[in-house]
C-alpha atoms as a PDB file:
ATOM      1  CA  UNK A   1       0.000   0.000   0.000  1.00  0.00           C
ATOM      2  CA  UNK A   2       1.593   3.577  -0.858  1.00  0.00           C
ATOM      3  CA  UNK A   3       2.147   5.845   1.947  1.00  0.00           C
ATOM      4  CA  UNK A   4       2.126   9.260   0.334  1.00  0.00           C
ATOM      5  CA  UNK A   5      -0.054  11.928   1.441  1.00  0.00           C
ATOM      6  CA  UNK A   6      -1.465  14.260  -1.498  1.00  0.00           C
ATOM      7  CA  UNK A   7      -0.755  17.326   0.247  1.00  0.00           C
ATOM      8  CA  UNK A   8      -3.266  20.604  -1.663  1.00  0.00           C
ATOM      9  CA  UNK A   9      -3.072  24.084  -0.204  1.00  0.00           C
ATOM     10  CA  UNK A  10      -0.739  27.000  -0.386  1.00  0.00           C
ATOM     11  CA  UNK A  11       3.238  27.302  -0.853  1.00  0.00           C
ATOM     12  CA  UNK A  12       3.573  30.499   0.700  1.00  0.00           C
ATOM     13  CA  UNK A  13       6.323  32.968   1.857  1.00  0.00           C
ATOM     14  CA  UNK A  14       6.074  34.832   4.712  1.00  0.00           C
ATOM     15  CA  UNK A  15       7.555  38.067   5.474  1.00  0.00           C
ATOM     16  CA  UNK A  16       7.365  39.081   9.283  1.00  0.00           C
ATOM     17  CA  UNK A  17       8.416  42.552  10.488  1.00  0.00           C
ATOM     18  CA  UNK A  18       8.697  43.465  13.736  1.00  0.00           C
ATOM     19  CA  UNK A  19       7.885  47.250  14.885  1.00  0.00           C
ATOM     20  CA  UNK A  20       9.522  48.185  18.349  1.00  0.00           C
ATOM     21  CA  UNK A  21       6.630  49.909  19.161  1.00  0.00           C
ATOM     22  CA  UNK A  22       2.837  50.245  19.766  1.00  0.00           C
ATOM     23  CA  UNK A  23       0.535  50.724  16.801  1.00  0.00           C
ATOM     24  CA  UNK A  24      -1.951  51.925  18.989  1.00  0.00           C
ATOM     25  CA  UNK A  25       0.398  54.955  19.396  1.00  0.00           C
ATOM     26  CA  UNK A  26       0.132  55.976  15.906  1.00  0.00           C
ATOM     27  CA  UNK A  27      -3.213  54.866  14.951  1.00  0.00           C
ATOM     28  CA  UNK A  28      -5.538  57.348  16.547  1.00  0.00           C
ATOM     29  CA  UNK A  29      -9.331  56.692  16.301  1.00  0.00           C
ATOM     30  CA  UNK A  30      -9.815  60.509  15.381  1.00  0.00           C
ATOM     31  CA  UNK A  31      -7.413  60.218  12.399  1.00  0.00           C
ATOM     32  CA  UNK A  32      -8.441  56.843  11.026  1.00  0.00           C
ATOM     33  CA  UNK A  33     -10.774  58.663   8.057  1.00  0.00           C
ATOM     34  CA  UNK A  34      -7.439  59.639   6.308  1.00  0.00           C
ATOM     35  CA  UNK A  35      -4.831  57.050   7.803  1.00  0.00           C
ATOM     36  CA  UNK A  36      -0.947  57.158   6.466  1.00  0.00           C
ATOM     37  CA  UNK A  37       1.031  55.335   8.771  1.00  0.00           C
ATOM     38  CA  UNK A  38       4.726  53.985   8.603  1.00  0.00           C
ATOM     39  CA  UNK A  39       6.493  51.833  10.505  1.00  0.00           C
ATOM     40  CA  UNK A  40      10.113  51.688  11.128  1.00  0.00           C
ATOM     41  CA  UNK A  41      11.241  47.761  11.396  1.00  0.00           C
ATOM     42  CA  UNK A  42      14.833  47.131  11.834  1.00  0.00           C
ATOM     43  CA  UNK A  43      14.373  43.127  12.127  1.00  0.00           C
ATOM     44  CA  UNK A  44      12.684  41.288   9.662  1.00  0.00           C
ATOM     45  CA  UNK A  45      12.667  37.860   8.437  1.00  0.00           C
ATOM     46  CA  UNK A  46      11.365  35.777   5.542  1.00  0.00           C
ATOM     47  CA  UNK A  47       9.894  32.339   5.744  1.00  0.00           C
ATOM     48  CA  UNK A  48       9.253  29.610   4.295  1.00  0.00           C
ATOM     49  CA  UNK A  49       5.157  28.803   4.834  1.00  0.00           C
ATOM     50  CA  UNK A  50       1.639  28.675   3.208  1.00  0.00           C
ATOM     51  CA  UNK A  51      -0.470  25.203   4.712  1.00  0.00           C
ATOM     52  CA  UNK A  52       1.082  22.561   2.036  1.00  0.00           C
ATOM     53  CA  UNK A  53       4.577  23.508   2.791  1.00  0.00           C
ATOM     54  CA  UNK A  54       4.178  23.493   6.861  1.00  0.00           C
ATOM     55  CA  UNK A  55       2.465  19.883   6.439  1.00  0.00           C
ATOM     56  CA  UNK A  56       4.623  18.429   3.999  1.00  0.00           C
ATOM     57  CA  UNK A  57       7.272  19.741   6.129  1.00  0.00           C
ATOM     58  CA  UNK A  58       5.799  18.039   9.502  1.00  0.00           C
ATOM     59  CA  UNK A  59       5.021  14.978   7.518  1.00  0.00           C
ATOM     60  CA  UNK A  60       8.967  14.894   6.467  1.00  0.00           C
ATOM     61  CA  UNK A  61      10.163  14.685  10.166  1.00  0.00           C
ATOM     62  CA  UNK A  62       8.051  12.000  11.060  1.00  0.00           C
ATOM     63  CA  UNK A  63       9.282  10.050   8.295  1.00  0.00           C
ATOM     64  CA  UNK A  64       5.765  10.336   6.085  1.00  0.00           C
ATOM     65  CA  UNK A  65       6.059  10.505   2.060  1.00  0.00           C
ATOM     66  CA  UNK A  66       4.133  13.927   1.442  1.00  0.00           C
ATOM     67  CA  UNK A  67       3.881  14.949  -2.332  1.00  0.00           C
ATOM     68  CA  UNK A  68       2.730  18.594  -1.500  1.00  0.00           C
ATOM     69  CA  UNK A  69       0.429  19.851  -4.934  1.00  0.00           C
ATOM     70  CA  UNK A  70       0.392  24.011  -4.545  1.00  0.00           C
ATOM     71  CA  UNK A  71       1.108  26.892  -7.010  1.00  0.00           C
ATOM     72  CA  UNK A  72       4.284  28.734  -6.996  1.00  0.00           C
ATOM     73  CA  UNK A  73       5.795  31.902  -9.046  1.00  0.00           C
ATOM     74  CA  UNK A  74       9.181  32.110 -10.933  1.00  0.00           C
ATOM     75  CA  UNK A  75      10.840  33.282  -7.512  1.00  0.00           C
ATOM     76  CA  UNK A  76      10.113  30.335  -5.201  1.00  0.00           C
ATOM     77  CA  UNK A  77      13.549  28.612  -6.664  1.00  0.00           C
ATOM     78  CA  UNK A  78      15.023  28.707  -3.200  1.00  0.00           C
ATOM     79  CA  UNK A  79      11.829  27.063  -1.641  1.00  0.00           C
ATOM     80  CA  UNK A  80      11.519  24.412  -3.914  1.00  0.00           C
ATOM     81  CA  UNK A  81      15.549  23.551  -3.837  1.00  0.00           C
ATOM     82  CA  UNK A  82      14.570  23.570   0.095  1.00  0.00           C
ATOM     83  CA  UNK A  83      11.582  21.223   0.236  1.00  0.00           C
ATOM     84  CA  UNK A  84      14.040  19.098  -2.477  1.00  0.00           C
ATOM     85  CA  UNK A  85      16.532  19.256  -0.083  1.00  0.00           C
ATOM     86  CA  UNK A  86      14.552  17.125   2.574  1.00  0.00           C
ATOM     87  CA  UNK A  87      13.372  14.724   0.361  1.00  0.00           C
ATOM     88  CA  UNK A  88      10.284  16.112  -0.663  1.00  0.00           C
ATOM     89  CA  UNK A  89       9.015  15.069  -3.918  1.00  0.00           C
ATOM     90  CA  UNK A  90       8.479  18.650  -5.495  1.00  0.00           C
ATOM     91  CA  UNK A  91       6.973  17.483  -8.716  1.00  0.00           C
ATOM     92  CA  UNK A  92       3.596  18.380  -8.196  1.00  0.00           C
ATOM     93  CA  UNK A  93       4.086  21.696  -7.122  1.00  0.00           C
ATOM     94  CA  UNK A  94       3.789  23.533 -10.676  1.00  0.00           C
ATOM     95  CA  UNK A  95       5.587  27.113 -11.425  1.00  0.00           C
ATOM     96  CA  UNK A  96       3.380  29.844 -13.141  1.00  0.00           C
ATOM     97  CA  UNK A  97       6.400  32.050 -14.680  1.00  0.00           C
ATOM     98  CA  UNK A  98       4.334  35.136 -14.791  1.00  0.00           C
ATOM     99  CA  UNK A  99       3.005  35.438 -11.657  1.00  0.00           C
ATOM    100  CA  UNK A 100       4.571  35.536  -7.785  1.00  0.00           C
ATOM    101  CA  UNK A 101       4.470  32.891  -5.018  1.00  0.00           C
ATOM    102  CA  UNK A 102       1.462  33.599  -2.743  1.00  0.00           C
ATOM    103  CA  UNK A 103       2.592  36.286  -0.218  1.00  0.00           C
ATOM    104  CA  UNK A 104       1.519  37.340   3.415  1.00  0.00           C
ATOM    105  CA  UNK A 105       3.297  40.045   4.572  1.00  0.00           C
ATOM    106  CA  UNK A 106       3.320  40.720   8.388  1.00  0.00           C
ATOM    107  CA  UNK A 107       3.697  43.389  11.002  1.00  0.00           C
ATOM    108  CA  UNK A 108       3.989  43.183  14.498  1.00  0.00           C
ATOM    109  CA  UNK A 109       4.095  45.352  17.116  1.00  0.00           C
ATOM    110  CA  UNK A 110       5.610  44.944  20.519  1.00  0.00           C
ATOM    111  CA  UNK A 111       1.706  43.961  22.365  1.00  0.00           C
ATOM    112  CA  UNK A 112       1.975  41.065  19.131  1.00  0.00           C
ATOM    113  CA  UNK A 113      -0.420  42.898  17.162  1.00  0.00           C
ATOM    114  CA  UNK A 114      -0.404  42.673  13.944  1.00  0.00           C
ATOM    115  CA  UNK A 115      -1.077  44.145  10.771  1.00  0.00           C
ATOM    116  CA  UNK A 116      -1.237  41.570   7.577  1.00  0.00           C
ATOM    117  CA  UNK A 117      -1.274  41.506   4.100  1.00  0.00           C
ATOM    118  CA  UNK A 118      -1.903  38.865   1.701  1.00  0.00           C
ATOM    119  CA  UNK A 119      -0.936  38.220  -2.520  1.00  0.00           C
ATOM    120  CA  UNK A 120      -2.631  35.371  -3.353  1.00  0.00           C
ATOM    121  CA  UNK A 121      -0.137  35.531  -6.477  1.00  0.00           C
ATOM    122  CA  UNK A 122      -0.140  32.031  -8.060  1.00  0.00           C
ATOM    123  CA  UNK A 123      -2.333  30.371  -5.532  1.00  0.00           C
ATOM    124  CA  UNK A 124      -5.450  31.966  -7.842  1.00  0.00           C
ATOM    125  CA  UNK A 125      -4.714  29.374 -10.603  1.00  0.00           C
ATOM    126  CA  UNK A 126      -4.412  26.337  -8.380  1.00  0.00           C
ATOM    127  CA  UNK A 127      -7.130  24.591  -9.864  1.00  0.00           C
ATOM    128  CA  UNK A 128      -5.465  24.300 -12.759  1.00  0.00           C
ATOM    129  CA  UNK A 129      -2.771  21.741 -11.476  1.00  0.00           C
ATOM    130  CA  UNK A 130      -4.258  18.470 -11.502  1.00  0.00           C
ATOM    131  CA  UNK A 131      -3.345  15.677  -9.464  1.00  0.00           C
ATOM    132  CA  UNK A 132      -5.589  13.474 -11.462  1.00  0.00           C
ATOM    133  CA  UNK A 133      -3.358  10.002 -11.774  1.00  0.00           C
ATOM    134  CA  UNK A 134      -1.619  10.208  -8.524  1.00  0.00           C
ATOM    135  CA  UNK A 135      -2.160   7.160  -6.295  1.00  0.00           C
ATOM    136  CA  UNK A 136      -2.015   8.150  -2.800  1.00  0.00           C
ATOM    137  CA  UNK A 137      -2.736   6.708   0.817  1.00  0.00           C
ATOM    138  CA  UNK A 138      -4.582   9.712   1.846  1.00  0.00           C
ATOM    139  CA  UNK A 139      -4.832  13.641   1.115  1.00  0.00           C
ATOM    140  CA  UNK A 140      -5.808  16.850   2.701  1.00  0.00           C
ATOM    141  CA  UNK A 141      -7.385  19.982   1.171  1.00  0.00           C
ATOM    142  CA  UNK A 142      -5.618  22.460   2.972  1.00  0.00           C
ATOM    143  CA  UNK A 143      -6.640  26.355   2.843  1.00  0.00           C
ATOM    144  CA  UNK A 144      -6.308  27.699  -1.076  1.00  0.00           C
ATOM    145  CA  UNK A 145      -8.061  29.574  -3.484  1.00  0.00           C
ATOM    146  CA  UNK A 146     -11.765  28.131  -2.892  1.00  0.00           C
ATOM    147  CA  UNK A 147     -12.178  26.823  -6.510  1.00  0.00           C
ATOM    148  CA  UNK A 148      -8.798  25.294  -6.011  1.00  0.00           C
ATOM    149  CA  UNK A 149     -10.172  23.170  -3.003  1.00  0.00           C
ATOM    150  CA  UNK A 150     -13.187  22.187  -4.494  1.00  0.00           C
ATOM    151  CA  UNK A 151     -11.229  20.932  -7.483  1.00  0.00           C
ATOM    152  CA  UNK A 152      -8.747  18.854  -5.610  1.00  0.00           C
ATOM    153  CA  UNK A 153     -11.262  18.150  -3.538  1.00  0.00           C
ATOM    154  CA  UNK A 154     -13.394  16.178  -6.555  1.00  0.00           C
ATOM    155  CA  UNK A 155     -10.623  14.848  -7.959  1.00  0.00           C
ATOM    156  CA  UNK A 156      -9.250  13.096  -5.239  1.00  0.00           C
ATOM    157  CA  UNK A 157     -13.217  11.784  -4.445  1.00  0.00           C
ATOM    158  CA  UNK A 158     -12.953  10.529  -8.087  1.00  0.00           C
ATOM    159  CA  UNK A 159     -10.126   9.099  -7.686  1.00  0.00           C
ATOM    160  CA  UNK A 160     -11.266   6.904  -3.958  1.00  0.00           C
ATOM    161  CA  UNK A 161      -8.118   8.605  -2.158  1.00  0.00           C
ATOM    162  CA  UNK A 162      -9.955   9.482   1.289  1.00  0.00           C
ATOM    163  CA  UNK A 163      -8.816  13.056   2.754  1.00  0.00           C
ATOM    164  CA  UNK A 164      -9.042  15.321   5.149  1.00  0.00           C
ATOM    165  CA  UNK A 165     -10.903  18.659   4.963  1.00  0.00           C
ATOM    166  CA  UNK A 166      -8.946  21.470   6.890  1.00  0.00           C
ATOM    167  CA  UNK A 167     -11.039  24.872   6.781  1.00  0.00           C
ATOM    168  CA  UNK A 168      -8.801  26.990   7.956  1.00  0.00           C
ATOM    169  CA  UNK A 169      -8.100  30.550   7.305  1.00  0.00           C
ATOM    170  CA  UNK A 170     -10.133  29.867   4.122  1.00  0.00           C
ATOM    171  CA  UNK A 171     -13.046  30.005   6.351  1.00  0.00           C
ATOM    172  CA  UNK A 172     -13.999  33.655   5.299  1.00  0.00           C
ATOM    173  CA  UNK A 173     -15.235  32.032   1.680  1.00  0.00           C
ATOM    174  CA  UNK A 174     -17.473  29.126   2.403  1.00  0.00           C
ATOM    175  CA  UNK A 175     -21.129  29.108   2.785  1.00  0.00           C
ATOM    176  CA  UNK A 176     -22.756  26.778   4.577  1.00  0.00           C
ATOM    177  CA  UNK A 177     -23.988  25.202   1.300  1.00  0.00           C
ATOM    178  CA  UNK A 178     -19.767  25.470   0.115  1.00  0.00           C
ATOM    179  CA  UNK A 179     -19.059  23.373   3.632  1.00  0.00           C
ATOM    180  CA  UNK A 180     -22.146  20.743   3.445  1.00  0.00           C
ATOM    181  CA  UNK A 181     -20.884  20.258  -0.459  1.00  0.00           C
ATOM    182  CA  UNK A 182     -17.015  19.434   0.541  1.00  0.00           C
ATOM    183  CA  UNK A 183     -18.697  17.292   3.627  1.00  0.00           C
ATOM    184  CA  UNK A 184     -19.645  14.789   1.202  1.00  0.00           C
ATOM    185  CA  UNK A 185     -16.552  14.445  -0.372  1.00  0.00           C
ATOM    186  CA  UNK A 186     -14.052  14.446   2.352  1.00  0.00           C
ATOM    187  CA  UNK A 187     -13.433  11.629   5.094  1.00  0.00           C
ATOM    188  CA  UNK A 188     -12.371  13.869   8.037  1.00  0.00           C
ATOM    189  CA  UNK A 189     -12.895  17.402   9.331  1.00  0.00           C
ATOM    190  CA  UNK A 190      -9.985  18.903  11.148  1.00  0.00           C
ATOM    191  CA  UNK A 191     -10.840  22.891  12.222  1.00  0.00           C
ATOM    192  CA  UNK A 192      -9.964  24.910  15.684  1.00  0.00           C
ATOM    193  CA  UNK A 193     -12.707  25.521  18.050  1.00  0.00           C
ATOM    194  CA  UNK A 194     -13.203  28.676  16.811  1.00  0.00           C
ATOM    195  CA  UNK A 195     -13.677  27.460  13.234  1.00  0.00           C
ATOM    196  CA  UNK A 196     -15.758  24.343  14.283  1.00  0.00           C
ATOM    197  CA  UNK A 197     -18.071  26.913  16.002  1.00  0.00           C
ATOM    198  CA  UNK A 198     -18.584  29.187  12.851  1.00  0.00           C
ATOM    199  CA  UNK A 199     -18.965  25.470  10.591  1.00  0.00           C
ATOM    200  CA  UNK A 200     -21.704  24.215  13.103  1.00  0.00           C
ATOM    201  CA  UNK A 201     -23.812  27.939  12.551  1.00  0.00           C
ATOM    202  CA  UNK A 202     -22.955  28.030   8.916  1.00  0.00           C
ATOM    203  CA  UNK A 203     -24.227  24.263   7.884  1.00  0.00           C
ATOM    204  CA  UNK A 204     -26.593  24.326  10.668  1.00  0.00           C
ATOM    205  CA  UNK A 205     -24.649  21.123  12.161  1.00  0.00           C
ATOM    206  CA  UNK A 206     -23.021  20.351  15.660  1.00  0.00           C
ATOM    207  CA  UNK A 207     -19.664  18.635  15.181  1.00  0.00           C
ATOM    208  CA  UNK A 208     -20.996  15.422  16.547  1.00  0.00           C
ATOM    209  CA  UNK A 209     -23.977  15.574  13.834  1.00  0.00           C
ATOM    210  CA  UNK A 210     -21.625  16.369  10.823  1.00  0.00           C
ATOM    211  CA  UNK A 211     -19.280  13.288  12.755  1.00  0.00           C
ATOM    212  CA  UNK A 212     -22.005  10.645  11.506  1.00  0.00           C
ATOM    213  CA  UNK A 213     -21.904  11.101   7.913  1.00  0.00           C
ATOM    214  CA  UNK A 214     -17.807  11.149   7.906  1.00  0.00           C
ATOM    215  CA  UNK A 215     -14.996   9.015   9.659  1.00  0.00           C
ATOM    216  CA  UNK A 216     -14.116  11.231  11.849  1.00  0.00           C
ATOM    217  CA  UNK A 217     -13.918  15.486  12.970  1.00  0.00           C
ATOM    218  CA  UNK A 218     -11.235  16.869  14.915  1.00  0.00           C
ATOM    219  CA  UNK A 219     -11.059  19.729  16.787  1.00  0.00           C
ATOM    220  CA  UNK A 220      -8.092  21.054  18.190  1.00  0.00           C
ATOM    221  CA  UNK A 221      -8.320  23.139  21.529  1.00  0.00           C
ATOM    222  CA  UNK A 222      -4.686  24.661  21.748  1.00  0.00           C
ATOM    223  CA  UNK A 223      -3.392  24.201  25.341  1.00  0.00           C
ATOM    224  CA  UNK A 224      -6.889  21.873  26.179  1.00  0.00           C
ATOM    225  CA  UNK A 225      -5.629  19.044  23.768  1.00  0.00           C
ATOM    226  CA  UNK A 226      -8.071  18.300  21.107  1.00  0.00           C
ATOM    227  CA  UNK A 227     -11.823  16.798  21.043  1.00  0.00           C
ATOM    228  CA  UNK A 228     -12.146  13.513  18.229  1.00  0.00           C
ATOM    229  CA  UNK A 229     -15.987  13.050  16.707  1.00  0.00           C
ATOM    230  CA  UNK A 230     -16.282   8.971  15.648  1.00  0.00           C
ATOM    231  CA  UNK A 231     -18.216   6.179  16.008  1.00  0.00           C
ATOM    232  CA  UNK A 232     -20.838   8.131  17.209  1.00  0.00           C
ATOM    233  CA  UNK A 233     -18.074   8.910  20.604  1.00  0.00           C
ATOM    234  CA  UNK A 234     -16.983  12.578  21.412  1.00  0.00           C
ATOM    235  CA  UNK A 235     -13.297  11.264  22.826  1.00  0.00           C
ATOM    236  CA  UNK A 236     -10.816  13.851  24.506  1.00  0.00           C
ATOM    237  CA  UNK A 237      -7.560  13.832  23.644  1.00  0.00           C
ATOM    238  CA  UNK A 238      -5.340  15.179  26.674  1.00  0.00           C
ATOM    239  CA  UNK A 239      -2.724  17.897  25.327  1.00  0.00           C
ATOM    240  CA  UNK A 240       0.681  17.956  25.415  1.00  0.00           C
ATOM    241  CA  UNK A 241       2.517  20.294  27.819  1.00  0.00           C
ATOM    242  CA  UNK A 242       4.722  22.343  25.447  1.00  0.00           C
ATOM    243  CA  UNK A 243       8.347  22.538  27.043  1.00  0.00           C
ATOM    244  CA  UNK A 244       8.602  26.232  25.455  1.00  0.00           C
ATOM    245  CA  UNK A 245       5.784  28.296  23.891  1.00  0.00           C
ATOM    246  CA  UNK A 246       7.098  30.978  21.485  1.00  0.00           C
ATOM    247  CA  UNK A 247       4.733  31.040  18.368  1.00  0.00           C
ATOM    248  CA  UNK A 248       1.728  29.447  17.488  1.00  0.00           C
ATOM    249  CA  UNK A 249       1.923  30.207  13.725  1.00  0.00           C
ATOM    250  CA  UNK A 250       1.997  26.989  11.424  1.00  0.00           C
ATOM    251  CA  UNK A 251       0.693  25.072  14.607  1.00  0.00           C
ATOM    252  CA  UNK A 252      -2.638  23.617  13.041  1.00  0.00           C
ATOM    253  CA  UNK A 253      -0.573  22.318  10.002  1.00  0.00           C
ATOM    254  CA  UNK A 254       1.680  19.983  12.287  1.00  0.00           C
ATOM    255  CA  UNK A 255      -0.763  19.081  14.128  1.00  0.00           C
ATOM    256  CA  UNK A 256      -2.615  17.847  10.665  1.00  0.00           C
ATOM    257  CA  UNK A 257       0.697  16.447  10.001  1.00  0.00           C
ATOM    258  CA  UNK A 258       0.956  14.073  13.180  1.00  0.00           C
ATOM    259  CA  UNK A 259      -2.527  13.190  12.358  1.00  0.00           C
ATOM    260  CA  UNK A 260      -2.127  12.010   8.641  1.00  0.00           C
ATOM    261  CA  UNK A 261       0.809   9.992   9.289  1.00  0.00           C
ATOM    262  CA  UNK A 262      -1.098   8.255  11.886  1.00  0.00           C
ATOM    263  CA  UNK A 263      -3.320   7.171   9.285  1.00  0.00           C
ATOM    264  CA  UNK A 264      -0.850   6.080   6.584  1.00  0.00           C
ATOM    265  CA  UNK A 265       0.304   4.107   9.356  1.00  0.00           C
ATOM    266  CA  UNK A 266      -2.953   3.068  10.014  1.00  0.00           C
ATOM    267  CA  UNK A 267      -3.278   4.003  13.323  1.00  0.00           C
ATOM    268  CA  UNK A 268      -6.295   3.983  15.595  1.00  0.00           C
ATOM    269  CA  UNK A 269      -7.905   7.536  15.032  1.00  0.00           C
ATOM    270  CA  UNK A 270      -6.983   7.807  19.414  1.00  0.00           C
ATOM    271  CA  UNK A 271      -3.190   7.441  18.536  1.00  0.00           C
ATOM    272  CA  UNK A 272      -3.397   9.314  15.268  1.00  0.00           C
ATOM    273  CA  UNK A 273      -4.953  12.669  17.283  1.00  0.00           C
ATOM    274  CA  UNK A 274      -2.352  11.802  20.220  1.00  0.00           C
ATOM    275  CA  UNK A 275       0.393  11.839  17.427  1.00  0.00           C
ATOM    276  CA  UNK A 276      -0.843  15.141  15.934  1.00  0.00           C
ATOM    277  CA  UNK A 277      -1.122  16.848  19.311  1.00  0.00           C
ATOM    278  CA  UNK A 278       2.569  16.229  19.947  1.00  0.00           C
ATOM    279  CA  UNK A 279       3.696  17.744  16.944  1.00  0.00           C
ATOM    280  CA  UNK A 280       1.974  20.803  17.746  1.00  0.00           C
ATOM    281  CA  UNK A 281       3.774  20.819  20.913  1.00  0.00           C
ATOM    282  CA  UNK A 282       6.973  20.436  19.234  1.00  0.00           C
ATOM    283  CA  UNK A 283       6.386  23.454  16.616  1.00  0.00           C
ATOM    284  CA  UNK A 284       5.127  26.009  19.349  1.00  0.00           C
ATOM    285  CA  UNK A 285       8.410  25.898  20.956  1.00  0.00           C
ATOM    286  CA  UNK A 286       9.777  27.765  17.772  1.00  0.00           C
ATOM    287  CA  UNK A 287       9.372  30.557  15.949  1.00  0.00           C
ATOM    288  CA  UNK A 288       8.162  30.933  12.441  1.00  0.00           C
ATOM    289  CA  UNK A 289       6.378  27.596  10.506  1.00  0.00           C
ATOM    290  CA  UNK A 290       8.986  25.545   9.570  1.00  0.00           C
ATOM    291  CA  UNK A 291      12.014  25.986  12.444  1.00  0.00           C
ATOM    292  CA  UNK A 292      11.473  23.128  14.844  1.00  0.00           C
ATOM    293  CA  UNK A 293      13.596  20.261  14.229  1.00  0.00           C
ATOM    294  CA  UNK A 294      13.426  17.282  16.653  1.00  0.00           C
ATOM    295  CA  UNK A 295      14.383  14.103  15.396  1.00  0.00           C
ATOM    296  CA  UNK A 296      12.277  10.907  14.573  1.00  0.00           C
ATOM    297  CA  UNK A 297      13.515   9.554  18.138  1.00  0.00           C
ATOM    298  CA  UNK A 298      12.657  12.592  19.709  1.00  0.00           C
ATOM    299  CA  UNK A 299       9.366  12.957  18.891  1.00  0.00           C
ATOM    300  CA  UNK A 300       9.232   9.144  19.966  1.00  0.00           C
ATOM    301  CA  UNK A 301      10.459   9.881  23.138  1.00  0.00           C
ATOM    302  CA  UNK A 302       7.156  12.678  23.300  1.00  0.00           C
ATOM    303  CA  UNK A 303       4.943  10.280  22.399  1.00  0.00           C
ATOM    304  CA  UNK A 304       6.001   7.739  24.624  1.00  0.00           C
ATOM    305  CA  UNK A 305       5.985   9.634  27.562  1.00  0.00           C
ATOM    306  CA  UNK A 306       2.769  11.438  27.258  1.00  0.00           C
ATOM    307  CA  UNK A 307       0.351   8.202  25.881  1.00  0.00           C
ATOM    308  CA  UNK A 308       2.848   5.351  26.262  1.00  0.00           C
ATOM    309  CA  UNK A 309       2.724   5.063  22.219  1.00  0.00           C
ATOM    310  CA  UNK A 310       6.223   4.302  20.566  1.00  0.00           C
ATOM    311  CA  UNK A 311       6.633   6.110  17.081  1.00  0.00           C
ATOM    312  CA  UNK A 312       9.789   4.174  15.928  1.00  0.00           C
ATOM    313  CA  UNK A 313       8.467   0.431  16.548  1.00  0.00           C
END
């Protein structure tokens, strides 16, 4: 049985900016009708993100076989020589020369506020790369253009490759007739309570309900662990105690990661979740998506200690 993971969503760069000051201190309420505003930011950094390239990522240090499908511009050489670099099969990620990488450009303030801007760039023609003829063991449809999800989303029904649905910060453009319509196509439901909340008002649907025509929804609770929907069960997943908490960003996609590879595996949906949550606890401890590094022993050592589970046997 193959063990790749059809990985769909965004290859992304971020650039974060940090302002050693308060916006609140230069946006005044009184002024905001005809705001110009700039920012001095003497540290900055660039990183590698966007959801396909955080989970391929994860699914690299546990050892998985992700084939991450995403949208790139002429300048993501560097990224994909990176992903190559780690033994990610890159083949599916296809370049559109005249148009950038997707983009989110961040700024920060010292009380971690932030002000954000996104370029969608290539990401607009992802449903255009077909993965149509690409066995897999699973997939997820990540956050990406919307018509891009629904496409891999169909194709990978067509094809009988089960995946997981992840919402995400695509959230903003789904009706509740766009989420019941991808419910019948995907396997599993992954979202953050937050999310799950605004799916259960949009389709009308508590997470238990939408549980019973699917395998399985997750819902991750940050610090509280994560709640599993299956079998007709609401099961609790105790969390993981992170050792260091520094940044949350790019947390959801390990935490998809440790899940997935639990199911390639084949995995009891339990382990799976308990899998997923320590990966999450392993990627808070570090800033920026793609900067924790723990080995496959490590992350065994995590697992055992928390749920007695051994990754490496």
């Amino acid at each position: 049985m193959s063990d790749k993971v059809l990985v769909c969503g965004s290859v992304a760069f971020d650039t974060i900016a940090v302002f050693e000051g308060h916006f609140k201190e230069h946006i005044l309420a009184d002024n905001i009708q005809s705001l110009s505003v700039s920012f001095f930011v003497p540290t900055m950094r660039k990183e590698y993100g966007g959801c396909a390239g955080n989970i391929a990522y994860n699914l690299r240090l546990l050892g998985g076989n992700p084939l991450p499908v995403g949208t790139v511009g002429a300048d993501a050489a560097d990224y994909l020589s990176y992903l190559q670099d780690l033994g990610i099969d890159t083949s599916l990620i296809r370049v559109i020369p005249d148009l950038y990488t997707p983009q989110c450009f961040i700024t920060t303030d010292l009380d971690n506020n932030q002000i954000a801007s996104f370029h969608p760039g290539a990401m607009m023609v992802s449903a255009e790369n077909d993965l149509t003829g690409h066995p897999a063991a699973w997939g997820i449809v990540a956050p990406d253009a919307k018509d891009g999800m629904f496409a891999h989303a169909r194709r990978l029904h067509a094809q009988g490759i089960p995946f997981v649905f992840d919402l995400g910060q695509a959230m903003p453009l789904f009706s509740g007739d766009d989420l019941n319509e991808m419910l019948t196509l995907a396997q599993i439901l992954t979202a953050n309570d937050y999310e799950a909340s605004i799916v259960a008002q949009r389709t009308g649907r508590s997470m238990s309900e939408i549980a019973q025509s699917l395998q399985a929804v997750v819902v991750t609770r940050g610090s509280e662990g994560a709640t599993l929907y299956t079998g007709g069960e609401t099961i609790d997943i105790a969390p993981v105690k992170a050792e260091f908490v520094v940044d949350p960003t790019g947390c959801g996609d390990a935490h998809r990661a440790g899940l997935l590879y639990g199911l390639t595996q084949r995995w009891s949906l339990v382990d799976a979740c308990r899998l997923a949550n320590v990966m999450g606890s392993f990627k808070i401890g570090s800033r920026g998506p793609q900067n924790h590094r723990p080995s496959r022993a490590d992350i065994s050592a995590a697992l055992n200690q928390h749920y007695g589970l051994n990754l490496l046997g």
